[in-house]
Protein backbone atom coordinates (compact mmCIF):
# COMPACT_ATOMS: atom_id res chain seq x y z
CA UNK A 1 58.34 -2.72 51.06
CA UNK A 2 54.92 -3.69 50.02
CA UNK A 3 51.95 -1.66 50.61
CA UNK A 4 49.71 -2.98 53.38
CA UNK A 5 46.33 -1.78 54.83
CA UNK A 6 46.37 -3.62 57.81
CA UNK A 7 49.49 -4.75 60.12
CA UNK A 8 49.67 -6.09 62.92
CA UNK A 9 52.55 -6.73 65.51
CA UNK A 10 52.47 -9.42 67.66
CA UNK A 11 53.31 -10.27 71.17
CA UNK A 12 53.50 -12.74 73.85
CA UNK A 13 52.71 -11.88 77.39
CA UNK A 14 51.68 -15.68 79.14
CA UNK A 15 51.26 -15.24 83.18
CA UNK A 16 53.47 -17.62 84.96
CA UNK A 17 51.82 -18.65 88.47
CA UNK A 18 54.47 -18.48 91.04
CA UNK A 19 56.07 -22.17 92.10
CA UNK A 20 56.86 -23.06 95.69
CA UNK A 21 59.54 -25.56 96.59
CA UNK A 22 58.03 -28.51 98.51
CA UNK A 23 61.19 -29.73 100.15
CA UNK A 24 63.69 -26.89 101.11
CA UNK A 25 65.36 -26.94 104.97
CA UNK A 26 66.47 -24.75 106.94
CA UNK A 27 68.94 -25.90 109.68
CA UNK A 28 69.90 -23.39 112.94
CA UNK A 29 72.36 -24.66 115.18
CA UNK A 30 75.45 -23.70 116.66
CA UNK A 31 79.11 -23.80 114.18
CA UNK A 32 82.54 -23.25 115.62
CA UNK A 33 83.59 -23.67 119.11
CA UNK A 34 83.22 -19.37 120.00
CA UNK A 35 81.61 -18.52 116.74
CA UNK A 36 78.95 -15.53 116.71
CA UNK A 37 75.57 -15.82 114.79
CA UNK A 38 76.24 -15.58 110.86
CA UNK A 39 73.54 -14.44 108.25
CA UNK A 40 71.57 -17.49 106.68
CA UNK A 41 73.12 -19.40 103.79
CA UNK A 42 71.76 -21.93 101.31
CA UNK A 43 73.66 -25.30 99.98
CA UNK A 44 72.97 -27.57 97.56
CA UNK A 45 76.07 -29.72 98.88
CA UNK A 46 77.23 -30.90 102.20
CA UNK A 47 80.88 -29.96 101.33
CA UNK A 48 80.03 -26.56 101.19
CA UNK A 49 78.23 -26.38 104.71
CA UNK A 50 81.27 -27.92 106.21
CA UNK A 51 83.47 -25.57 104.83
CA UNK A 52 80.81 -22.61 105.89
CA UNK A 53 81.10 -23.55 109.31
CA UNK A 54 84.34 -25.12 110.96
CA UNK A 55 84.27 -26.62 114.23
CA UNK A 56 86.21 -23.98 115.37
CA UNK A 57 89.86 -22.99 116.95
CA UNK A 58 92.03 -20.86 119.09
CA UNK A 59 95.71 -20.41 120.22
CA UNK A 60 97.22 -21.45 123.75
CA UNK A 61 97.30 -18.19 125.91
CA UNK A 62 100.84 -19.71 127.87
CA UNK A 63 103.80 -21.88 127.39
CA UNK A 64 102.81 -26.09 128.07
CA UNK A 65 105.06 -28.05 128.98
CA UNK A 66 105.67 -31.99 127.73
CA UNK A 67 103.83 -34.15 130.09
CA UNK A 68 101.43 -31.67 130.94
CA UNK A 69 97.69 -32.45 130.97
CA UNK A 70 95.94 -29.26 130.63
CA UNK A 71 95.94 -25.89 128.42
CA UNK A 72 94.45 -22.69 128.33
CA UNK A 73 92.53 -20.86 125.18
CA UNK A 74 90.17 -18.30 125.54
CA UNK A 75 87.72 -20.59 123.38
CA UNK A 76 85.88 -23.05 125.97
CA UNK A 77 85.86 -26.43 124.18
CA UNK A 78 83.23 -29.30 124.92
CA UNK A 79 83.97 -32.17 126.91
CA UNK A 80 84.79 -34.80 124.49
CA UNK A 81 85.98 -32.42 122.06
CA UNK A 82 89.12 -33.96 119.87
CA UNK A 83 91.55 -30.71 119.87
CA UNK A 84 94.81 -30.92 117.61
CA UNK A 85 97.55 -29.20 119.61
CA UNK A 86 100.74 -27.48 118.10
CA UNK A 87 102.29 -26.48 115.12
CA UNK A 88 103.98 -27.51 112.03
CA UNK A 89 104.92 -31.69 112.81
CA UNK A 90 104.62 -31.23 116.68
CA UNK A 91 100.72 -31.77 116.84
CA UNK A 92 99.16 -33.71 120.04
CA UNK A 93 95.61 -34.90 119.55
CA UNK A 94 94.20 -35.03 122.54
CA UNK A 95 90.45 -34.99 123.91
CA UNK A 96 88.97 -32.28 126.43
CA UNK A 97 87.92 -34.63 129.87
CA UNK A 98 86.63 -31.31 131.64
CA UNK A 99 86.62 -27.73 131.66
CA UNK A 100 86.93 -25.07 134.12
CA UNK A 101 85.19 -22.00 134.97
CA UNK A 102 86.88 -19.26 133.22
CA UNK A 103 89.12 -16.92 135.15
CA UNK A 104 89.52 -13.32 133.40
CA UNK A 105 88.43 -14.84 129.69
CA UNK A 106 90.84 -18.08 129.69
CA UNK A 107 89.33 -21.38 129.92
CA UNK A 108 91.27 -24.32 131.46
CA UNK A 109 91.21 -27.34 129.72
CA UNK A 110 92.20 -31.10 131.65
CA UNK A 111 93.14 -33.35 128.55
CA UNK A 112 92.73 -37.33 128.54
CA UNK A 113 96.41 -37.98 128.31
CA UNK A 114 99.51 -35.80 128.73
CA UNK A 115 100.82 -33.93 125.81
CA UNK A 116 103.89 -36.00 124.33
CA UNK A 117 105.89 -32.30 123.10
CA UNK A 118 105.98 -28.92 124.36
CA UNK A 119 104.21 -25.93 122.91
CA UNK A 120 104.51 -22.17 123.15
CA UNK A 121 102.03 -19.03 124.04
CA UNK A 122 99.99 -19.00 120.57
CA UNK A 123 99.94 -22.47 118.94
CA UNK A 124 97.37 -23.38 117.36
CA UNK A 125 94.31 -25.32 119.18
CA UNK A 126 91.99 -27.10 116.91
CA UNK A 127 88.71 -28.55 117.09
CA UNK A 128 88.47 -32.14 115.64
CA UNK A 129 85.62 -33.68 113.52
CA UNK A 130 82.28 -31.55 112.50
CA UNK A 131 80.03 -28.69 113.85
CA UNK A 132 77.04 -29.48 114.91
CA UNK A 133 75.28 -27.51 112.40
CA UNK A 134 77.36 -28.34 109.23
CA UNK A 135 77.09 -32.58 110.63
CA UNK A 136 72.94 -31.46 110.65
CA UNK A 137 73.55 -30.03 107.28
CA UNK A 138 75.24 -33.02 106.02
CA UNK A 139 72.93 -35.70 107.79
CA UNK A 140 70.13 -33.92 105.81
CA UNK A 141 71.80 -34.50 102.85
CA UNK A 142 72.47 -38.26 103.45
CA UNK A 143 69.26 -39.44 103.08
CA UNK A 144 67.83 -40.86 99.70
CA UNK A 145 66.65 -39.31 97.81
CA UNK A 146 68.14 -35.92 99.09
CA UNK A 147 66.48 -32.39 99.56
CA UNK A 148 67.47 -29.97 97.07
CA UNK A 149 68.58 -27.44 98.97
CA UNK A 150 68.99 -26.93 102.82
CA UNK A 151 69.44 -23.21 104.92
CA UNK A 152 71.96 -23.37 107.36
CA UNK A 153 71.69 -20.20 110.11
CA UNK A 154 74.25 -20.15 112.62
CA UNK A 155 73.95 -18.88 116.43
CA UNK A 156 76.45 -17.95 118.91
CA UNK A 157 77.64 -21.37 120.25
CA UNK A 158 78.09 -20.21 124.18
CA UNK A 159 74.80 -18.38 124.07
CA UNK A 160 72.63 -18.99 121.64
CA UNK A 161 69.86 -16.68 120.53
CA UNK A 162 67.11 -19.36 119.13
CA UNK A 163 64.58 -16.70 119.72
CA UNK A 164 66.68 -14.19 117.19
CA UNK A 165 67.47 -17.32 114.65
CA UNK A 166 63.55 -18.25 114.20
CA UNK A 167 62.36 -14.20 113.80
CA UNK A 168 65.13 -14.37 111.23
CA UNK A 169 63.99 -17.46 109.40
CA UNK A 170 60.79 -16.01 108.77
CA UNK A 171 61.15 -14.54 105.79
CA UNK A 172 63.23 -17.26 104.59
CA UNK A 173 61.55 -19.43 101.92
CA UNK A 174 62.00 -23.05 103.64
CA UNK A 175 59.06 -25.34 104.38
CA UNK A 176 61.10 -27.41 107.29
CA UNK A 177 62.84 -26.26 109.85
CA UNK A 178 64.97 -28.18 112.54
CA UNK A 179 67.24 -27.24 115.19
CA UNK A 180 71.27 -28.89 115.06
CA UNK A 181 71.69 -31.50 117.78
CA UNK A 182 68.85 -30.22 119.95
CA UNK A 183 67.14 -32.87 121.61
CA UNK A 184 63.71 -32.23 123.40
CA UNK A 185 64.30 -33.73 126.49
CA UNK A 186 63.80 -32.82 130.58
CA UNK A 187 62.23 -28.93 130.19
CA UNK A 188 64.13 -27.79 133.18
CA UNK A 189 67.64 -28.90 131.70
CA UNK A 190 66.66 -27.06 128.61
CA UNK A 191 65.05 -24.13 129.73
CA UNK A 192 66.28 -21.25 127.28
CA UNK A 193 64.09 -18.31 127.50
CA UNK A 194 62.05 -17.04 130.66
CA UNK A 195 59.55 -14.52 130.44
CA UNK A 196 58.50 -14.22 134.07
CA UNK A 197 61.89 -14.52 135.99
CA UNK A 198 64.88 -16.64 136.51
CA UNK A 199 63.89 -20.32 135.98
CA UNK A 200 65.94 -22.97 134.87
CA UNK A 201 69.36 -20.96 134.25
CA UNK A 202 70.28 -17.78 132.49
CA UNK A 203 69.09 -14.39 133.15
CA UNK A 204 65.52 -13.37 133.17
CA UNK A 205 64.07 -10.77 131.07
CA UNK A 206 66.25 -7.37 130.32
CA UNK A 207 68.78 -8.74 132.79
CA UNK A 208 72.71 -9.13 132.43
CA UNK A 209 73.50 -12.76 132.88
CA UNK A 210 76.87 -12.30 135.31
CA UNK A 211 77.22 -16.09 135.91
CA UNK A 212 78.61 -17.40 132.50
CA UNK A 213 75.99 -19.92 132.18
CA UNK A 214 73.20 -18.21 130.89
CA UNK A 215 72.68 -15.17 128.18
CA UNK A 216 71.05 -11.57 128.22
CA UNK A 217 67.57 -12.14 127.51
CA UNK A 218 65.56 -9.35 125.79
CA UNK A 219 61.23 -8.74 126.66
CA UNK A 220 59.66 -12.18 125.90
CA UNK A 221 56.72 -10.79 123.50
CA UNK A 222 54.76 -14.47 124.32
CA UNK A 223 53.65 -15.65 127.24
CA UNK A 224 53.85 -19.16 128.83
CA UNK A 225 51.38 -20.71 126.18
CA UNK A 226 53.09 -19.66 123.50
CA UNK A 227 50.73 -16.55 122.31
CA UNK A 228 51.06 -13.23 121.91
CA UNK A 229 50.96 -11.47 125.30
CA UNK A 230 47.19 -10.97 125.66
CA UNK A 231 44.83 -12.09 128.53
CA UNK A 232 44.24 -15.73 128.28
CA UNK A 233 43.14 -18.39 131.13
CA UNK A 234 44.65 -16.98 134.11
CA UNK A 235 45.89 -13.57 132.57
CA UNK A 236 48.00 -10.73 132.27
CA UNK A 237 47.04 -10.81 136.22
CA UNK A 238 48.80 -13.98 136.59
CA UNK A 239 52.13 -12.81 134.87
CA UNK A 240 52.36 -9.91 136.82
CA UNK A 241 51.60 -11.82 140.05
CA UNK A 242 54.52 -13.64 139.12
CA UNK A 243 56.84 -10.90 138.70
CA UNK A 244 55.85 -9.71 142.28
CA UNK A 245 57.00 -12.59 144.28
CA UNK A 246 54.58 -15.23 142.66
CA UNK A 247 54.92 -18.49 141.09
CA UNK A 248 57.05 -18.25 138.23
CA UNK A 249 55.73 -19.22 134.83
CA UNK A 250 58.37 -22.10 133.17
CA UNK A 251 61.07 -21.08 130.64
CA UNK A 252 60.80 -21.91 127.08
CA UNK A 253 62.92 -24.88 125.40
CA UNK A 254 64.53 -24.31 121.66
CA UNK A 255 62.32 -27.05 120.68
CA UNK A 256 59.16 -24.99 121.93
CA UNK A 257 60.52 -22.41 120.62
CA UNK A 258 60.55 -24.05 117.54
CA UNK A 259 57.10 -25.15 117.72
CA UNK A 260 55.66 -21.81 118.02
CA UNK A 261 57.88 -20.28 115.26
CA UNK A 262 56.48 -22.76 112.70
CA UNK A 263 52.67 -22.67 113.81
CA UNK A 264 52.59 -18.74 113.97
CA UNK A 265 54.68 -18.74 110.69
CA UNK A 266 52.19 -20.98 109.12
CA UNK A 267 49.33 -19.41 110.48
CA UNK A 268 50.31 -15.03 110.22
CA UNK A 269 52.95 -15.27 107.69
CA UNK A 270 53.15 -14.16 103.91
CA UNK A 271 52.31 -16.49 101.42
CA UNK A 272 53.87 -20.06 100.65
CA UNK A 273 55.54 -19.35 104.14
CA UNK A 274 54.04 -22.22 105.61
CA UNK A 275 55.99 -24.92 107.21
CA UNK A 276 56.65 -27.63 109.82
CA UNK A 277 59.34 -28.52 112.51
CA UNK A 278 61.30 -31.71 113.03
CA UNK A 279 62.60 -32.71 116.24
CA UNK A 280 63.88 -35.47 118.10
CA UNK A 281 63.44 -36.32 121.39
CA UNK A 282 65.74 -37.53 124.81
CA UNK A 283 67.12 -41.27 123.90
CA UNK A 284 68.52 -41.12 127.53
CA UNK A 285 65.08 -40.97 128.77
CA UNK A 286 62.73 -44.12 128.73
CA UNK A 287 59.75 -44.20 125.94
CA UNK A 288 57.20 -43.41 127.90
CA UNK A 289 59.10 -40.47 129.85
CA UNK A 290 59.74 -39.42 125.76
CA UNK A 291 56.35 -39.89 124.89
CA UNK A 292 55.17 -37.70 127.58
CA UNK A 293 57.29 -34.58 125.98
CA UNK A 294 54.67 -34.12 123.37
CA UNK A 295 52.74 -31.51 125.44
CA UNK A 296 52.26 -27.72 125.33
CA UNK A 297 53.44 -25.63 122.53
CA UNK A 298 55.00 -28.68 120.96
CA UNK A 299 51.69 -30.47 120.68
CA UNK A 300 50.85 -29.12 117.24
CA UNK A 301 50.23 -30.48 113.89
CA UNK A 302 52.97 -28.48 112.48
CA UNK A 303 55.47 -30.33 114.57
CA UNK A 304 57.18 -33.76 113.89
CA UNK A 305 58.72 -35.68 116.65
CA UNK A 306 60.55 -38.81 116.30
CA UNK A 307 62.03 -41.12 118.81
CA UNK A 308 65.53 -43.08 118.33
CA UNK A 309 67.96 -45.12 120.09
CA UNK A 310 70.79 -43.43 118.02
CA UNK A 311 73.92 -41.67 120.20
CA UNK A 312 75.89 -40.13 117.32
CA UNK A 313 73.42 -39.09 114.49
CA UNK A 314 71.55 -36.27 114.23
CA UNK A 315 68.53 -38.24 113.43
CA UNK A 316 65.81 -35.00 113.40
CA UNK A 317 67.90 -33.60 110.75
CA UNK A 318 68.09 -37.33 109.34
CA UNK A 319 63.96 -36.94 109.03
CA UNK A 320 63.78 -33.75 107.64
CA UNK A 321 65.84 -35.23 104.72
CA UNK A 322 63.78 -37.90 104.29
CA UNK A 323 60.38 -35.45 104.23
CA UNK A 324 62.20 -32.85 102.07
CA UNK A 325 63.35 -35.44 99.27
CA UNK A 326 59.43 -36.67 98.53
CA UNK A 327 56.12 -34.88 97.24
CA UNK A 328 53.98 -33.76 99.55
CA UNK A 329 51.33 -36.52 98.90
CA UNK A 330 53.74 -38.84 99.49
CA UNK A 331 53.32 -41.18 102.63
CA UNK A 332 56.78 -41.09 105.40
CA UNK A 333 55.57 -44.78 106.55
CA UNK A 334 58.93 -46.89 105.88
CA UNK A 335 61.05 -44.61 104.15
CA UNK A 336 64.27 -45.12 104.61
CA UNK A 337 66.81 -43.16 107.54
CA UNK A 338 70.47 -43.30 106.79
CA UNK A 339 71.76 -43.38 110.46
CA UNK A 340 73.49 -45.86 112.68
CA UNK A 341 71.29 -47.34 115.24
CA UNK A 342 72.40 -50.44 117.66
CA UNK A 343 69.20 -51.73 119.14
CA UNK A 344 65.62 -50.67 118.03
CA UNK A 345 61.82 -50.57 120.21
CA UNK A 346 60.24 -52.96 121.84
CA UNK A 347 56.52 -53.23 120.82
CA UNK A 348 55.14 -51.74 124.78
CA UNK A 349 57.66 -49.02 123.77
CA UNK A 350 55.94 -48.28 120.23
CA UNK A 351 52.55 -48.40 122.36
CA UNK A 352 53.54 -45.70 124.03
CA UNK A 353 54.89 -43.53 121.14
CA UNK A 354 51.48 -44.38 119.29
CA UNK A 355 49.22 -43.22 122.07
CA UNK A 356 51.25 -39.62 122.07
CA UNK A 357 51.57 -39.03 118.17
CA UNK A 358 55.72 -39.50 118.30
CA UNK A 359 57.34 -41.27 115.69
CA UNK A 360 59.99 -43.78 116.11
CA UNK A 361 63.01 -45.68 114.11
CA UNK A 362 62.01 -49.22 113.48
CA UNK A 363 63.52 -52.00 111.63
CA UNK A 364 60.86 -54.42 110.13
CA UNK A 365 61.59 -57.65 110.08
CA UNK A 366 59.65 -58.18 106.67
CA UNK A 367 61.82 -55.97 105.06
CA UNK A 368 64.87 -56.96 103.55
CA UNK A 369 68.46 -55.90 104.80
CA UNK A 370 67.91 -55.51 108.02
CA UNK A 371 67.49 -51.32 107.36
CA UNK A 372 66.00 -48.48 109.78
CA UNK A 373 63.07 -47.04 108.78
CA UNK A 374 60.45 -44.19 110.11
CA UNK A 375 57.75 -46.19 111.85
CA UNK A 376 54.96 -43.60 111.29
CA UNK A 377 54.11 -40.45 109.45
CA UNK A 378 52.82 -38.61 112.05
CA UNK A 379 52.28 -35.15 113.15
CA UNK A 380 52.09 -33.93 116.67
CA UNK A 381 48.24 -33.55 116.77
CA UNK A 382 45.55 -34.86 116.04
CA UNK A 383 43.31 -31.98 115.94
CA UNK A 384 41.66 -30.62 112.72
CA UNK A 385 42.22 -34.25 111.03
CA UNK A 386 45.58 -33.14 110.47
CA UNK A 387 46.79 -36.51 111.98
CA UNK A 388 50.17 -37.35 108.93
CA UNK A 389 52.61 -35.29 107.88
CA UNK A 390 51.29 -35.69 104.03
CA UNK A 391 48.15 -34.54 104.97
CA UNK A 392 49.70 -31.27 106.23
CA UNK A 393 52.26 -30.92 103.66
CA UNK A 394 49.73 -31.88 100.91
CA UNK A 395 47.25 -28.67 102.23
CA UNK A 396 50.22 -26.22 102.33
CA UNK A 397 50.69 -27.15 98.67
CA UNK A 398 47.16 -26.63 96.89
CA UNK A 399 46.76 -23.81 99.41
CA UNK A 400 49.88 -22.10 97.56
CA UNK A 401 49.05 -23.67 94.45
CA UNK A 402 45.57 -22.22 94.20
CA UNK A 403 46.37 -18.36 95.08
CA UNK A 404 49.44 -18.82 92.94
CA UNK A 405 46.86 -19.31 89.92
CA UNK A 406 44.24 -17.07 91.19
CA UNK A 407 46.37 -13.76 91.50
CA UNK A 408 46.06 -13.15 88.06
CA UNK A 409 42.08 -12.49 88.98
CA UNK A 410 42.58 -9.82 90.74
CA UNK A 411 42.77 -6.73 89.70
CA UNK A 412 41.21 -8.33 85.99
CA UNK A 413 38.09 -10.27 86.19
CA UNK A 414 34.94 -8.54 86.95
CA UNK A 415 32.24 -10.11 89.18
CA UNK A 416 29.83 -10.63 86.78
CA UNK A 417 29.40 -14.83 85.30
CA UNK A 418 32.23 -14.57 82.44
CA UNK A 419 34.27 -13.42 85.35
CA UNK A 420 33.70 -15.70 87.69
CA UNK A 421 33.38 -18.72 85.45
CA UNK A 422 37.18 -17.69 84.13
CA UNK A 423 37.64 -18.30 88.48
CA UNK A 424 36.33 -21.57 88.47
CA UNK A 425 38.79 -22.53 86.06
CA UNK A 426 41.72 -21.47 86.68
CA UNK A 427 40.99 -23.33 90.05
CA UNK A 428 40.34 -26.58 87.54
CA UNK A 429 43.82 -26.32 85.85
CA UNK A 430 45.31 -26.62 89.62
CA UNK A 431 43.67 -29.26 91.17
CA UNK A 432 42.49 -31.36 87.88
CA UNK A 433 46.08 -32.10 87.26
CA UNK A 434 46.24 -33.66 90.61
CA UNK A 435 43.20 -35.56 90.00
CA UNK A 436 44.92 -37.41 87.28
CA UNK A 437 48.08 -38.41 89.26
CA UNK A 438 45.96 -39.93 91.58
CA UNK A 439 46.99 -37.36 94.31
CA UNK A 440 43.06 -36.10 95.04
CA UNK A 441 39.91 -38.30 94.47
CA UNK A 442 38.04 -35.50 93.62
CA UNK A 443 37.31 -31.86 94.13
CA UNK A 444 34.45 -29.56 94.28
CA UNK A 445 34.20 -25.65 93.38
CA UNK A 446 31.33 -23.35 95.03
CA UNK A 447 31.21 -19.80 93.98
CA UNK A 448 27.72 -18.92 96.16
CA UNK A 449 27.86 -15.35 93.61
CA UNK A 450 28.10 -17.01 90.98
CA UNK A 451 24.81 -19.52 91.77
CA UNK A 452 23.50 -16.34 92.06
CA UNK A 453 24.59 -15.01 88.52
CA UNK A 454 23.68 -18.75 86.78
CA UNK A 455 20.37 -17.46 87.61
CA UNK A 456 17.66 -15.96 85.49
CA UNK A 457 17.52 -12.25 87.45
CA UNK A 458 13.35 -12.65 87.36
CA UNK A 459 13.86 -15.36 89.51
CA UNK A 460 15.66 -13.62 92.31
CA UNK A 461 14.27 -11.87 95.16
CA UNK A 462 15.38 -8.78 97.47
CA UNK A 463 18.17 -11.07 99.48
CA UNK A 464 19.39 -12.57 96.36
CA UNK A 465 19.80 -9.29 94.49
CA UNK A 466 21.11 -7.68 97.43
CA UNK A 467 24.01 -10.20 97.78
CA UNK A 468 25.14 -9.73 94.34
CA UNK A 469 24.72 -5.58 95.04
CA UNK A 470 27.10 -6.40 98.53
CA UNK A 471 29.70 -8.22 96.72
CA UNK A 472 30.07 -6.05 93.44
CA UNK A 473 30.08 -2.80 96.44
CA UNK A 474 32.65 -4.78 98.08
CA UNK A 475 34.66 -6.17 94.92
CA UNK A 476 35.15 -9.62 97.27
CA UNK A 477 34.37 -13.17 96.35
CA UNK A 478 33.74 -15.90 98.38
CA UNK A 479 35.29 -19.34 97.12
CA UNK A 480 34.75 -22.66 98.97
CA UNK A 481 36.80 -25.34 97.21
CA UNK A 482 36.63 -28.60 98.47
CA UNK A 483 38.98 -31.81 97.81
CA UNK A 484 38.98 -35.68 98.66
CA UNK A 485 42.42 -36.62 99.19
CA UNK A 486 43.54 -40.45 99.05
CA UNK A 487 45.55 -41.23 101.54
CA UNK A 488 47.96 -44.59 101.44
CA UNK A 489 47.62 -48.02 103.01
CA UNK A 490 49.55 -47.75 106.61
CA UNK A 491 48.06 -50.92 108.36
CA UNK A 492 46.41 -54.35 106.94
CA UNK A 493 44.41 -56.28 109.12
CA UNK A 494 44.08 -60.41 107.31
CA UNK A 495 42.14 -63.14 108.90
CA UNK A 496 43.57 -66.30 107.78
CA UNK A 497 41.22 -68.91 108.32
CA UNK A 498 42.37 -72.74 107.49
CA UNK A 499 39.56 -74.84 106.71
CA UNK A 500 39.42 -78.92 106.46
């Protein structure tokens, strides 16, 4: 071995900035016919989320005769429900017309037609077709080009917790969410969660629900606004007037539910949390009556609603495919939707979506192949100039991407102008990239500390010297960045004049 008067070893240690998916889902909804709430799951195929969660089954609980046109399970089955009745080659297929009440755990069941063979006490009953959160799943999936990956989180199907599901999906690292086959319709036919009292079905607040149609319902921790439980407008006052024998404040609907979940997620929650909420809204109701729905806590920029003429799709999971399988920056105006829909809008109809910020299906005619489309890319809101969904999404992204690249500084870099220079640039190698894709026009980087620091120190005074003094004392720095985002062409006005 020679002899050697100075080694060295070497080393690599590169920093990594953390990545953030742009597109993942997560999907709560309710699986088998009498399933409980499951733990979330991810999938990267629709197979797999159909196998996760099975429509559902259960056994007859007596002896049926042939020609008889009703069983009993102790599973209550939907109305319209396919069930495959029997064993071994006797099956009947046969669809659930109505249920009864149950009587000591044992739903009744009146079939379409009479069952063609007999059965006995324990045959199988079993659900036909798809949950309705694996069929959100695999709608997701449909669309082209398809999310990556999509979070399926199951609640009990005869009581549903949607409260529970979104405090779980908080922590979950998804930047959609959308509820399985949950409309946002009439708010008194979907009223879920009461804080004040009994409105709208189900038990109020830390009361047993005795009636079968409703669920226990723990302390609502927001009030009717959707904030945290603090005087606002008419007050705690108000809510406790209520609870004596006053007007009762309006339940909550999983959509609203939703739509707080996403904006307080956004808004309190840990980094790269951020995220937005799909929905679609009544297509039994007219367009204005739909349009109309975008009020209260679903009148947010972190919301998406879109209207649809579709009865057998599960067209807000539909959207959320579409939004998860492009870049933020990307435009939603006329991407495609891979659902069946028979008619589409009039143009007074679109009017009225328009003038409430609600999205709709539409079917150009200038397009080729006669294909559905989103008509709009529109949040919720307006407010903050937060009026399209890439706007939002594009934000959420160089937010991330920014303190991804900056949280090497801390800790390191000294507040002195080497320090903050090396700032400045690590902000560069985010948002210059994006300059070149043609993503951002242009940015701008203002370090007020630093303007300071760029300085000769002669030429400072008392204020100036004292700011630097506050901020080294402190060990903060203030950083305004500043971008100019192109947005895409969504409308093109032409005046065609013909001249002799």
């Amino acid at each position: 071995m020679p002899f050697n008067y100075v080694t060295v070893t070497t080393s690599s240690d590169l920093f990594a900035p953390a990545t953030r998916a742009f597109g993942d889902i997560l999907v709560v909804g309710k699986g088998a016919f009498g399933g409980t709430s499951s733990e979330p799951r991810s999938f990267s195929y629709p197979s797999e989320a159909v196998a996760a969660y099975p429509p559902g089954s259960s056994a007859l609980t007596e002896d049926v005769a042939s020609g008889v046109s009703a069983i009993k399970t102790r599973v209550q089955f939907a109305a319209g429900t396919a069930l495959a009745i029997g064993k071994d080659n006797a099956v009947d297929v046969r669809k659930v017309s109505t249920v009864s009440a149950p009587a000591e755990g044992v739903y009744t069941h009146t079939l379409d037609n009479a069952l063609g063979t007999a059965h006995r006490t324990g045959d199988a009953v079993i659900a036909q077709g798809t949950s309705d959160l694996a069929a959100a799943i695999s709608m997701a999936f449909r669309q082209k080009p398809p999310p990556t990956r999509v979070w399926g989180l199951e609640v009990a199907h005869d009581s549903p917790d949607w409260r529970g599901a979104l405090t779980t999906a908080e922590d979950l690292p998804v930047q959609i969410v959308v509820l399985a086959n949950t409309p946002l319709g009439n708010p008194e036919s979907q009223a879920v969660d009461n804080p004040q009292g009994q409105t709208g079905g189900g038990a109020g607040p830390g009361q047993q629900d005795t009636d079968g149609k409703g669920e226990d319902r723990p302390e609502d921790e927001y009030d009717d606004a959707g904030d945290e439980d603090e005087d606002e407008g008419e007050g705690a006052d108000a809510d406790a007037g209520a609870g004596a024998g006053g007007e009762e404040a309006p339940a909550k609907s999983p959509v609203a539910l939703l739509a707080v979940h996403v904006d307080t997620v956004s808004n309190t929650g840990g980094d790269g949390k951020e995220r937005i909420g799909v929905a679609m809204l009544d297509s039994t109701l007219t367009a204005q009556e739909q349009a109309e729905l975008n009020t209260g806590d679903v009148h947010t920029d972190r919301m998406v609603l879109i209207a649809h003429k579709s009865s057998t799709d599960d067209v807000a999971a539909a959207v959320a495919g579409v939004i998860a399988g492009y870049e933020p920056h990307v435009s939603l105006l006329l991407k495609p939707l891979s659902i069946s829909m028979p008619g589409t809008f009039t143009a007074t109809e679109i009017d009225a979506f328009v003038a409430k910020s609600v999205n709709w299906v539409a079917s150009p005619t200038m397009l080729p192949g006669h294909g559905l489309y989103l008509g709009e890319g529109l949040t919720a809101s307006e407010s903050g100039n937060r009026k399209y969904i890439d706007i939002v999404r594009t934000l959420d992204d160089i937010s991330f991407r920014v303190k991804a690249a900056l949280i090497q500084a801390v800790g390191d870099l000294r507040i002195d102008r080497p320090g903050l220079r090396t700032i400045v640039t690590l902000v560069q190698t985010v948002l210059s990239p994006l300059v070149t894709r043609g993503v951002l026009e242009d940015y701008a980087i203002h370090i007020p500390l630093l303007v300071l620091l760029e300085r000769e120190r002669a030429t400072l005074n008392a204020v100036d010297i004292q700011k630097i003094s506050d901020g080294r004392a402190a060990r903060s720095v203030e950083m305004e960045v500043s971008v100019v985002y192109t947005g895409v062409i969504h409308k093109i006005a032409v005046k065609l004049e013909l001249k002799g």
